[in-house]
N, C-alpha and C. Protein backbone atom coordinates (compact mmCIF):
# COMPACT_ATOMS: atom_id res chain seq x y z
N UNK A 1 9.21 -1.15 -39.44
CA UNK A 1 9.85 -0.96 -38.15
C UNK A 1 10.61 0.37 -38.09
N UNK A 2 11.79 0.40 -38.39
CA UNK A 2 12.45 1.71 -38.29
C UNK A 2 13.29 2.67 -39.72
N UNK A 3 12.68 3.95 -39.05
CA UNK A 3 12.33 4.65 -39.94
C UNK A 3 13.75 4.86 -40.82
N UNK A 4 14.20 3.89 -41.78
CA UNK A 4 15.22 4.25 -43.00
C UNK A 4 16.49 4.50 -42.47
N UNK A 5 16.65 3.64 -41.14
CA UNK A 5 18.37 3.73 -40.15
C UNK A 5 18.96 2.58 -41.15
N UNK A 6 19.98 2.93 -41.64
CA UNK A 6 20.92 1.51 -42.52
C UNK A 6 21.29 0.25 -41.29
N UNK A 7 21.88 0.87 -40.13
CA UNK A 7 22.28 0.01 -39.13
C UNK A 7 21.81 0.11 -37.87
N UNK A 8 22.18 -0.47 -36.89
CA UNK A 8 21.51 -0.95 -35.76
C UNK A 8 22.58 -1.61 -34.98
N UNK A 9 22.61 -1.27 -33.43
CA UNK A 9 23.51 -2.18 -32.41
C UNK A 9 22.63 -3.49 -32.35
N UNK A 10 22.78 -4.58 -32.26
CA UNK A 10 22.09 -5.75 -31.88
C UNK A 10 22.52 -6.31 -30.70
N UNK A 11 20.91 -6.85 -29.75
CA UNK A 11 21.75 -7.85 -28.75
C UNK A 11 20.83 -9.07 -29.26
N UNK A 12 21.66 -10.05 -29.26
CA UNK A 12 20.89 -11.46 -29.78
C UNK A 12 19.87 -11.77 -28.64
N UNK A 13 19.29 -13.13 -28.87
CA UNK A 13 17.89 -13.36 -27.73
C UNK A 13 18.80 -14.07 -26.47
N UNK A 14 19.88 -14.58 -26.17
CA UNK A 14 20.66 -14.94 -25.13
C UNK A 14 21.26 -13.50 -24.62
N UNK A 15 20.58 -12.36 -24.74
CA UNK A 15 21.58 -11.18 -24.10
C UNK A 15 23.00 -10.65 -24.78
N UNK A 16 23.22 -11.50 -25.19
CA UNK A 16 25.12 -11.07 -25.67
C UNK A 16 24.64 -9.89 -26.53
N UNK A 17 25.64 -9.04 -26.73
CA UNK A 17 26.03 -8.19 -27.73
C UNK A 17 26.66 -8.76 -28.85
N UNK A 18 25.89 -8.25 -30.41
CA UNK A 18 26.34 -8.98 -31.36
C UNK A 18 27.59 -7.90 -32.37
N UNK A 19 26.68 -6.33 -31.88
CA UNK A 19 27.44 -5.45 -32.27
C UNK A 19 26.68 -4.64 -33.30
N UNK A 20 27.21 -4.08 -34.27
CA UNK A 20 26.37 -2.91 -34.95
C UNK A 20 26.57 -3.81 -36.73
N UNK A 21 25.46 -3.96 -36.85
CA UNK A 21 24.77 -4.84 -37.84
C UNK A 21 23.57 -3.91 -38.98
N UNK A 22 23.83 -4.31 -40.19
CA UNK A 22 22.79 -3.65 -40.96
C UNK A 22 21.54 -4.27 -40.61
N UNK A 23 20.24 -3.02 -40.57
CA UNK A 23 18.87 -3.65 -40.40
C UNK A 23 18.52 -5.34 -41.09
N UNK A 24 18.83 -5.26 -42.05
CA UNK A 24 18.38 -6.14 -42.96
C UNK A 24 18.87 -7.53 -42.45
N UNK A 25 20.51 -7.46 -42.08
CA UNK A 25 21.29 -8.70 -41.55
C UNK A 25 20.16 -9.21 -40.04
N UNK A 26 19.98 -8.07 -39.25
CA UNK A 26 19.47 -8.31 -37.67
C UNK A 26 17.80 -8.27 -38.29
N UNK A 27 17.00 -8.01 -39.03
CA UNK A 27 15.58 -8.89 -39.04
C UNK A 27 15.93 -10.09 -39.80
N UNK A 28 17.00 -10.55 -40.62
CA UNK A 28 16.74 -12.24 -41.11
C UNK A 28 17.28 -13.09 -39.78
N UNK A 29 18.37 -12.47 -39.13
CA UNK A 29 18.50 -13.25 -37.69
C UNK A 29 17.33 -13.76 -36.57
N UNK A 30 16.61 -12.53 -37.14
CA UNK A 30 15.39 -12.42 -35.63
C UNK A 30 14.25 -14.03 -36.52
N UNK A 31 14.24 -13.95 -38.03
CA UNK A 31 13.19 -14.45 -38.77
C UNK A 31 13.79 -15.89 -38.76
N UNK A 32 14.99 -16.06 -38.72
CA UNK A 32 15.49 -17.27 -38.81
C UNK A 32 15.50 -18.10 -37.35
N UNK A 33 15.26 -17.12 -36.24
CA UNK A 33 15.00 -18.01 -34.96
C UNK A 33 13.58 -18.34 -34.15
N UNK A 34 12.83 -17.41 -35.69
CA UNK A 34 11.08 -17.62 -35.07
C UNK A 34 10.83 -16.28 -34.46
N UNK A 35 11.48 -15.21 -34.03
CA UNK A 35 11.38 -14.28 -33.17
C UNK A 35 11.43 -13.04 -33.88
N UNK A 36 11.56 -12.05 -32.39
CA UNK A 36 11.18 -10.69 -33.23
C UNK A 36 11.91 -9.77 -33.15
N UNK A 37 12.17 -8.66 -33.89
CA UNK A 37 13.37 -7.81 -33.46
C UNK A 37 13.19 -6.28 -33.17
N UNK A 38 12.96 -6.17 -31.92
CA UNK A 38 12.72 -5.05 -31.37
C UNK A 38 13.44 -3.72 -31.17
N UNK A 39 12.83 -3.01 -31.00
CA UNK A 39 13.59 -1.48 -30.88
C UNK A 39 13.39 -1.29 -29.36
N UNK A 40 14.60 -1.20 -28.36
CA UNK A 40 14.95 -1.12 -27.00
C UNK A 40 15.17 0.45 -27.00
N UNK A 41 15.97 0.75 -27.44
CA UNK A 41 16.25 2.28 -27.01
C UNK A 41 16.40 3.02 -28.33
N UNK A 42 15.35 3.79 -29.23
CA UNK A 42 15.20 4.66 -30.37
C UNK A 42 16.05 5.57 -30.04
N UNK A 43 16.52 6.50 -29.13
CA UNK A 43 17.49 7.59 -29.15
C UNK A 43 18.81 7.07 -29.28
N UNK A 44 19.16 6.07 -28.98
CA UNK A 44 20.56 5.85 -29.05
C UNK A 44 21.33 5.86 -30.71
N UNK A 45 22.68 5.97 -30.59
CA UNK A 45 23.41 6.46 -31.92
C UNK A 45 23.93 5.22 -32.40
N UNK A 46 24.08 4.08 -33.24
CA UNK A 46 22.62 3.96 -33.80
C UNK A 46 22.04 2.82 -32.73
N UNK A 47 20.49 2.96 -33.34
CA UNK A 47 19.46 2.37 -32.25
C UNK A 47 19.60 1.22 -31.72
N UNK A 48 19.39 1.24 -30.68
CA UNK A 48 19.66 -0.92 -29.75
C UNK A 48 18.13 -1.30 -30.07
N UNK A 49 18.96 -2.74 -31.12
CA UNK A 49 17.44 -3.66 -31.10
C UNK A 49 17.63 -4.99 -30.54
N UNK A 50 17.01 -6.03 -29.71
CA UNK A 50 16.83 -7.14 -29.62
C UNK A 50 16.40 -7.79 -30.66
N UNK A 51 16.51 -9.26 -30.39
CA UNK A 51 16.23 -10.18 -30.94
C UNK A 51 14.77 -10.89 -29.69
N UNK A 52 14.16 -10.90 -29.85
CA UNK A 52 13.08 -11.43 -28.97
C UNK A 52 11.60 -12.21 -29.28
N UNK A 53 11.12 -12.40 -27.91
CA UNK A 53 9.67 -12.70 -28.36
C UNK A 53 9.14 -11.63 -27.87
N UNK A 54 8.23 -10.88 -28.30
CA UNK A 54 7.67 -9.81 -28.28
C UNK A 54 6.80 -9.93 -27.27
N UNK A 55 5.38 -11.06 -27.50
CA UNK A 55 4.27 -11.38 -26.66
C UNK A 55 4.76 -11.72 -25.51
N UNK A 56 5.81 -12.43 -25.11
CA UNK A 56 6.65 -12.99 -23.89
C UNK A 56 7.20 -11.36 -23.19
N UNK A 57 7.79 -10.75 -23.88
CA UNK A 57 7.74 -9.65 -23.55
C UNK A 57 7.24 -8.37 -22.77
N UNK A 58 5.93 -8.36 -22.95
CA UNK A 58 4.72 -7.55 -23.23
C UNK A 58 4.16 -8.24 -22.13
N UNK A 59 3.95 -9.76 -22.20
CA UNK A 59 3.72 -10.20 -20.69
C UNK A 59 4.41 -9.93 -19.75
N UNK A 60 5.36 -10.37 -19.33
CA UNK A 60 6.41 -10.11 -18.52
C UNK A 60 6.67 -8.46 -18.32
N UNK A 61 6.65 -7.24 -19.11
CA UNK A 61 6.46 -5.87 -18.22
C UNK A 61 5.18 -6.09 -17.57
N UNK A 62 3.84 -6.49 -18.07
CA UNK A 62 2.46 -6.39 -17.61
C UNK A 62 2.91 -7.20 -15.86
N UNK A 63 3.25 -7.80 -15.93
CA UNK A 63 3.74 -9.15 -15.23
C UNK A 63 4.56 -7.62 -13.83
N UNK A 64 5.51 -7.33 -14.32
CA UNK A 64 6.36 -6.43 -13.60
C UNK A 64 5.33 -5.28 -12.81
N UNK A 65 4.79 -4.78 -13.50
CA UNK A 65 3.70 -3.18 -12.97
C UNK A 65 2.73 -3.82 -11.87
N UNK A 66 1.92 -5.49 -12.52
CA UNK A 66 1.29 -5.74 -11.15
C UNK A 66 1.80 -5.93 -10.10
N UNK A 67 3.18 -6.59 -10.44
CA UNK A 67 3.38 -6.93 -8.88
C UNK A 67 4.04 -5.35 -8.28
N UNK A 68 4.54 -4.48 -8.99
CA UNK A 68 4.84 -3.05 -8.03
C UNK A 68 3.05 -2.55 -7.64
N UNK A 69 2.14 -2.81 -8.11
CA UNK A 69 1.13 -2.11 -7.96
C UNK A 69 0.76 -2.76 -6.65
N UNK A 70 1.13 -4.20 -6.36
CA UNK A 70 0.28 -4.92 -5.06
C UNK A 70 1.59 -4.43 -4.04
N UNK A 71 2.95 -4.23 -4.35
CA UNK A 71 3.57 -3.65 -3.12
C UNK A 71 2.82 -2.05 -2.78
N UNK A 72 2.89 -1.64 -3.92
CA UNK A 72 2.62 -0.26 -2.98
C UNK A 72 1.70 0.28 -2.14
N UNK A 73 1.76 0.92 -0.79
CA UNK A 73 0.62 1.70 -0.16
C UNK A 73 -0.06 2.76 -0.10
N UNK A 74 -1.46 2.44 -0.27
CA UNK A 74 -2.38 3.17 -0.60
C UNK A 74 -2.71 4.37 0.13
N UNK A 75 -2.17 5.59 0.09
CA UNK A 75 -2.66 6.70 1.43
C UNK A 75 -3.87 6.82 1.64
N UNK A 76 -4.78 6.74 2.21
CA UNK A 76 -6.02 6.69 2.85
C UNK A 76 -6.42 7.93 3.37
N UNK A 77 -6.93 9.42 3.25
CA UNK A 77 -7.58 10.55 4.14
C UNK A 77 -8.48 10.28 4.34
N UNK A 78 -8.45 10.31 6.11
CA UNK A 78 -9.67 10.32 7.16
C UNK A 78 -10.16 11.42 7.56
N UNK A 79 -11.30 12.01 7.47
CA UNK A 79 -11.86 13.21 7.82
C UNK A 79 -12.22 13.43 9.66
N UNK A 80 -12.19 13.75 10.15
CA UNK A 80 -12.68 13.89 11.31
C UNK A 80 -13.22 15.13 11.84
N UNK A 81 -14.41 15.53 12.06
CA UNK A 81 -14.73 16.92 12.18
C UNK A 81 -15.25 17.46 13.80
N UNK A 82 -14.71 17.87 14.30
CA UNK A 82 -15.04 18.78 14.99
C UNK A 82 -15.89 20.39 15.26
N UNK A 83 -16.09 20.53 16.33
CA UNK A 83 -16.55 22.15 16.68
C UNK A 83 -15.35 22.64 17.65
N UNK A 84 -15.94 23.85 17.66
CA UNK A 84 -14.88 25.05 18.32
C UNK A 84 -15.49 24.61 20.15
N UNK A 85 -16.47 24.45 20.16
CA UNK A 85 -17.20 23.93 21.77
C UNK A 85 -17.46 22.52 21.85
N UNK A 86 -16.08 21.43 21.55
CA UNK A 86 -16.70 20.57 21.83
C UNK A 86 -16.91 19.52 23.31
N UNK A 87 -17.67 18.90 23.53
CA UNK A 87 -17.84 18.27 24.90
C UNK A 87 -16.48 17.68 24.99
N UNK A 88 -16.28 17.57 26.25
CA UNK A 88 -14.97 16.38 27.12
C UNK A 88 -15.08 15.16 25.98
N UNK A 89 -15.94 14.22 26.11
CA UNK A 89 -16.62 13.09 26.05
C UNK A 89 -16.16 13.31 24.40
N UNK A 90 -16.99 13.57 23.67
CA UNK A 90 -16.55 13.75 22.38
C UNK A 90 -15.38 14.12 21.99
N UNK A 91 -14.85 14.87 22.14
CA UNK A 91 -13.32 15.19 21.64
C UNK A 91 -12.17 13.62 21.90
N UNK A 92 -12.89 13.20 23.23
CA UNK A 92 -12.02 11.91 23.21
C UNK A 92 -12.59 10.40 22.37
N UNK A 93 -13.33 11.02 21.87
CA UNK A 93 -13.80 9.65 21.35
C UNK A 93 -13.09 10.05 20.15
N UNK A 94 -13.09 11.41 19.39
CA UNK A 94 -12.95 11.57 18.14
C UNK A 94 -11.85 11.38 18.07
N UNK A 95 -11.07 12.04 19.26
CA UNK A 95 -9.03 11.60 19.24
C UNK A 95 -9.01 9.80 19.56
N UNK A 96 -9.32 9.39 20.07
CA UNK A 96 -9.08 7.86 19.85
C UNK A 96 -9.19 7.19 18.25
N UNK A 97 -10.77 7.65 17.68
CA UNK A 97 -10.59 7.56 16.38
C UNK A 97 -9.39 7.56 15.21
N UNK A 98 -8.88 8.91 15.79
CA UNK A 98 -8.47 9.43 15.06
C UNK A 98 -6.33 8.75 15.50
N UNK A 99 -6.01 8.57 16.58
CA UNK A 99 -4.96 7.57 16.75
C UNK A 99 -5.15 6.10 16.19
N UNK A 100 -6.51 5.92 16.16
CA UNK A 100 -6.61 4.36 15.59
C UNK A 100 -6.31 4.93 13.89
N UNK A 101 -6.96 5.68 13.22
CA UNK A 101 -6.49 6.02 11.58
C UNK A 101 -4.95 5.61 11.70
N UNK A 102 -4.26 6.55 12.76
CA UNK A 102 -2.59 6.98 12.39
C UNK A 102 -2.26 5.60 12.51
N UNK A 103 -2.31 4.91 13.70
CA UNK A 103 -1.83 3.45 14.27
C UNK A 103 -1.61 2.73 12.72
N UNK A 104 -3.21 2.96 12.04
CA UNK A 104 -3.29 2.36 10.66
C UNK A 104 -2.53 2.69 9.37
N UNK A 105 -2.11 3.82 9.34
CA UNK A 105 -1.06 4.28 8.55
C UNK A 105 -1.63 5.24 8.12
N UNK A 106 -2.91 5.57 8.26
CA UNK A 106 -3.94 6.54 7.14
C UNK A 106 -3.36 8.26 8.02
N UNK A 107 -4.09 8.57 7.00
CA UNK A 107 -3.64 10.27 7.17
C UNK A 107 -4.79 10.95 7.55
N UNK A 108 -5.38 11.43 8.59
CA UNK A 108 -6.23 12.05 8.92
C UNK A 108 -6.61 14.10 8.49
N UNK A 109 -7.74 14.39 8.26
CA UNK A 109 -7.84 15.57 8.08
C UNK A 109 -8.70 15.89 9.45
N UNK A 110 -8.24 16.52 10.23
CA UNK A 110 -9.28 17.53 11.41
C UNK A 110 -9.67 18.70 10.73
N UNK A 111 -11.56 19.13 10.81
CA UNK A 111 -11.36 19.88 10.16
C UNK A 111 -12.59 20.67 11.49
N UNK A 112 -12.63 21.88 11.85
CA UNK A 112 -13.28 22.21 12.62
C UNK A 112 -14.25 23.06 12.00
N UNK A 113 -15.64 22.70 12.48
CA UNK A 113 -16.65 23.45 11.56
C UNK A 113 -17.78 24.77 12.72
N UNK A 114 -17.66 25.83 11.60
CA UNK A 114 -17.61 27.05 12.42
C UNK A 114 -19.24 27.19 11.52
N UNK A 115 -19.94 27.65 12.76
CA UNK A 115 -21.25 28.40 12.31
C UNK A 115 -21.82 29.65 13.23
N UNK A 116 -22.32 30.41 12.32
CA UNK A 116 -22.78 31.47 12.95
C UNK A 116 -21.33 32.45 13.31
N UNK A 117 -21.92 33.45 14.80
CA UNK A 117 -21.29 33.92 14.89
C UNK A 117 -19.77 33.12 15.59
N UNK A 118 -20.16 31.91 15.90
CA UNK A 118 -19.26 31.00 15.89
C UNK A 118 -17.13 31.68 15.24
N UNK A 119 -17.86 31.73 13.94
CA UNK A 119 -16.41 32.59 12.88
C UNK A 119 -15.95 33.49 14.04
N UNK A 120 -16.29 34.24 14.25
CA UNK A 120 -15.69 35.52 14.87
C UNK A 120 -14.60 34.74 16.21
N UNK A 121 -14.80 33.95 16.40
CA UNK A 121 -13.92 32.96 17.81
C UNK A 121 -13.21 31.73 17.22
N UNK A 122 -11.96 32.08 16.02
CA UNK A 122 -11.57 31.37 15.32
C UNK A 122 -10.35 31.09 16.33
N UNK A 123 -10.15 31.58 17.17
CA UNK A 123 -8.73 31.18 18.62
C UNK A 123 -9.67 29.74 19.25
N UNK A 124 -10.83 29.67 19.27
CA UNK A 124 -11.41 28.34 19.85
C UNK A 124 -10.94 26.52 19.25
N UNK A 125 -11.25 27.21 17.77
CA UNK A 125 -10.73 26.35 16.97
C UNK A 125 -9.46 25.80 16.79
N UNK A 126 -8.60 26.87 16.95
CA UNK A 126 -7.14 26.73 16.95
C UNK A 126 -7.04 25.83 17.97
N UNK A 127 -7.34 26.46 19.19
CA UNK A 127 -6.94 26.03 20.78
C UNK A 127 -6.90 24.23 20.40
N UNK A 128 -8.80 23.95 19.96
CA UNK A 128 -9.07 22.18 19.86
C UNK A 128 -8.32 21.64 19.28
N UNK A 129 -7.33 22.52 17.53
CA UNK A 129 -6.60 21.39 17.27
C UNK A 129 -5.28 21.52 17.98
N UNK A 130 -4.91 22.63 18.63
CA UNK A 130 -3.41 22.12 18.86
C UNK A 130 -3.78 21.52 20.41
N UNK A 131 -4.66 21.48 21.16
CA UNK A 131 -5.05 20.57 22.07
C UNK A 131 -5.31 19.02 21.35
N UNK A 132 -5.65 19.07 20.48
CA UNK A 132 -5.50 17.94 19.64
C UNK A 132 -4.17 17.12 19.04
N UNK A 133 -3.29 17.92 18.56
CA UNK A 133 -2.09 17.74 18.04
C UNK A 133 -1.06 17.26 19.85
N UNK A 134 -1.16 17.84 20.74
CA UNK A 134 -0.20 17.71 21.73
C UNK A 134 -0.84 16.01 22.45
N UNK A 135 -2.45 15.86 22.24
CA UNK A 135 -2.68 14.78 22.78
C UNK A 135 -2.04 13.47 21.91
N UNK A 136 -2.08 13.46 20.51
CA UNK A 136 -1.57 12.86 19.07
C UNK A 136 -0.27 12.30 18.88
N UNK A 137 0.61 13.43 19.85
CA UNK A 137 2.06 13.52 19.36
C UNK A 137 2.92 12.20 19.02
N UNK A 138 2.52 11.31 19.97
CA UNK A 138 2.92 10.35 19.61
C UNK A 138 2.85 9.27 18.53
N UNK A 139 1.89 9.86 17.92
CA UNK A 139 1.54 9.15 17.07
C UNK A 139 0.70 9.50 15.69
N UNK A 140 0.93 10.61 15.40
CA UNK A 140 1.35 12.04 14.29
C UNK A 140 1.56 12.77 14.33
N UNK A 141 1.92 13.88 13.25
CA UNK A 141 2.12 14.93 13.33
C UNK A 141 1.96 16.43 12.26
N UNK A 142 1.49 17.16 12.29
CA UNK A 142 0.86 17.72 11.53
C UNK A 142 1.53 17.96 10.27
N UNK A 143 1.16 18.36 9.24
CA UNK A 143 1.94 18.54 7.59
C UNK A 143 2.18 19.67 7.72
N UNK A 144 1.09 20.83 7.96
CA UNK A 144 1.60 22.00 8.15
C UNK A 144 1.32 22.40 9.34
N UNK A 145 2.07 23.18 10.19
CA UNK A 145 1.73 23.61 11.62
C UNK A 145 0.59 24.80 11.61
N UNK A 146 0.43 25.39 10.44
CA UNK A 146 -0.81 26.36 10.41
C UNK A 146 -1.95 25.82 9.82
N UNK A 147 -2.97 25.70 10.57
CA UNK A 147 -4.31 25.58 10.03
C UNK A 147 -5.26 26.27 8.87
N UNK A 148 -5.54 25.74 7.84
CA UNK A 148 -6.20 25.98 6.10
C UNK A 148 -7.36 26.22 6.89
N UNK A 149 -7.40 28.04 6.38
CA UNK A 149 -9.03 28.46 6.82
C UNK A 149 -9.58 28.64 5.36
N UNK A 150 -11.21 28.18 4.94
CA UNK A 150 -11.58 28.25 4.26
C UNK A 150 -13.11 28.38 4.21
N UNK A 151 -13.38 29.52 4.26
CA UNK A 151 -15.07 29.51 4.55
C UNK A 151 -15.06 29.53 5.82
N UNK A 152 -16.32 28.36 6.46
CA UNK A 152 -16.39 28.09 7.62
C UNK A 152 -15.70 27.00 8.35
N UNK A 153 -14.59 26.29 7.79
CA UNK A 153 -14.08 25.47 8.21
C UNK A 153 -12.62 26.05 8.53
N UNK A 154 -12.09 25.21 9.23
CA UNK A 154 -10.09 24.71 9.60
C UNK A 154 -9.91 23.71 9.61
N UNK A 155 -9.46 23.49 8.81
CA UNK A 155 -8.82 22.05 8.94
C UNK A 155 -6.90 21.86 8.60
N UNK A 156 -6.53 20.89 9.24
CA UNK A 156 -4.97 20.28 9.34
C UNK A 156 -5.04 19.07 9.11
N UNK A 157 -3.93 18.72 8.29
CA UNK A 157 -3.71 17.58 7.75
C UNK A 157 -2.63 16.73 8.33
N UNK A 158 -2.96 15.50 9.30
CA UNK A 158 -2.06 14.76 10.64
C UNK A 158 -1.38 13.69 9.83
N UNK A 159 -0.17 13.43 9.68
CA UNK A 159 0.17 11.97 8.83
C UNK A 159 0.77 11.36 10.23
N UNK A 160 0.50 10.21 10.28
CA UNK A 160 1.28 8.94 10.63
C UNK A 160 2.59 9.38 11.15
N UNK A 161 3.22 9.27 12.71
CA UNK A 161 4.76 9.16 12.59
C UNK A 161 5.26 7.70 11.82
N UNK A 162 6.12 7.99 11.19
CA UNK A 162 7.03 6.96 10.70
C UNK A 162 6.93 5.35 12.14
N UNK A 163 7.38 5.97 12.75
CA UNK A 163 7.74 4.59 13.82
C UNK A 163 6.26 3.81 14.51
N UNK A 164 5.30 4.69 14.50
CA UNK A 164 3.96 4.20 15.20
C UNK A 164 3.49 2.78 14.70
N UNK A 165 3.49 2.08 15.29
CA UNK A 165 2.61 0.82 15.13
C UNK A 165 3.50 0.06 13.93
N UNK A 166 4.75 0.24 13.33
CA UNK A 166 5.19 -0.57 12.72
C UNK A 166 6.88 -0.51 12.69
């Protein structure tokens, strides 16, 4: 167990503090109640060991991480792509889409895809998302207010307002 420390703080298996005990005294305690005697905190001056069941132990953190793992929420990126010319009709289907993601909590990416000489009329693109962003408002809002040009694409990254749908 530990590496050649003469003594040790002990807390017995009821929690109490027993106090600072030679190794040898705190493993016949741990051996005499069936149990095991653990090392809690190695940096401390000198080291805190329990008295415990180990396997009971070892369950019970495993036990702890699942249940934080089933609270927490999962961020979700939704892609949604656009053009620099897109129809009436389409742009509203894609913004409805794309309020149903936020409603949901998910984080949407708009990303507008440029071809041809298309590039050269990168103000078109802009225009759709912040015509995009002002239709949204209520219900996200962009991460960064400048649009990630990369190649032939733009895209902005929309999160969820806090208050929408919950």
């Amino acid at each position: 167990m530990i590496r050649g420390i003469p003594e040790v703080r002990l807390i017995d298996a009821e929690g109490k503090q027993v106090g600072i005990v030679p190794l040898q005294q705190a493993q016949e305690m741990a051996r005499e109640k069936v149990l095991d005697l653990v090392e809690i905190s190695p940096t401390a001056n000198p080291p805190v060991c329990k008295i415990m069941d180990y396997g009971k132990y070892v369950f019970q953190q495993k036990k702890k991480q699942s249940e934080a793992k089933k609270k927490q929420k999962v961020i979700v990126v939704k892609e949604v792509q656009f053009r620099p010319r897109i129809d009436e009709h389409d742009f509203d289907f894609k913004k409805n889409n794309i309020i149903r993601f936020l409603q949901h909590g998910d984080k949407v990416k708009a990303a507008i895809r440029f071809r041809g000489r298309e590039m050269t009329h990168m103000e078109l693109g802009r225009a759709v998302l912040d015509r995009l962003l002002t239709e949204i408002k209520e219900y996200g809002a962009a991460e960064n207010p400048n649009p990630d040009v990369q190649g032939n694409r733009m895209t902005m990254v929309i999160a969820p307002v806090k208050a929408a749908g919950h």
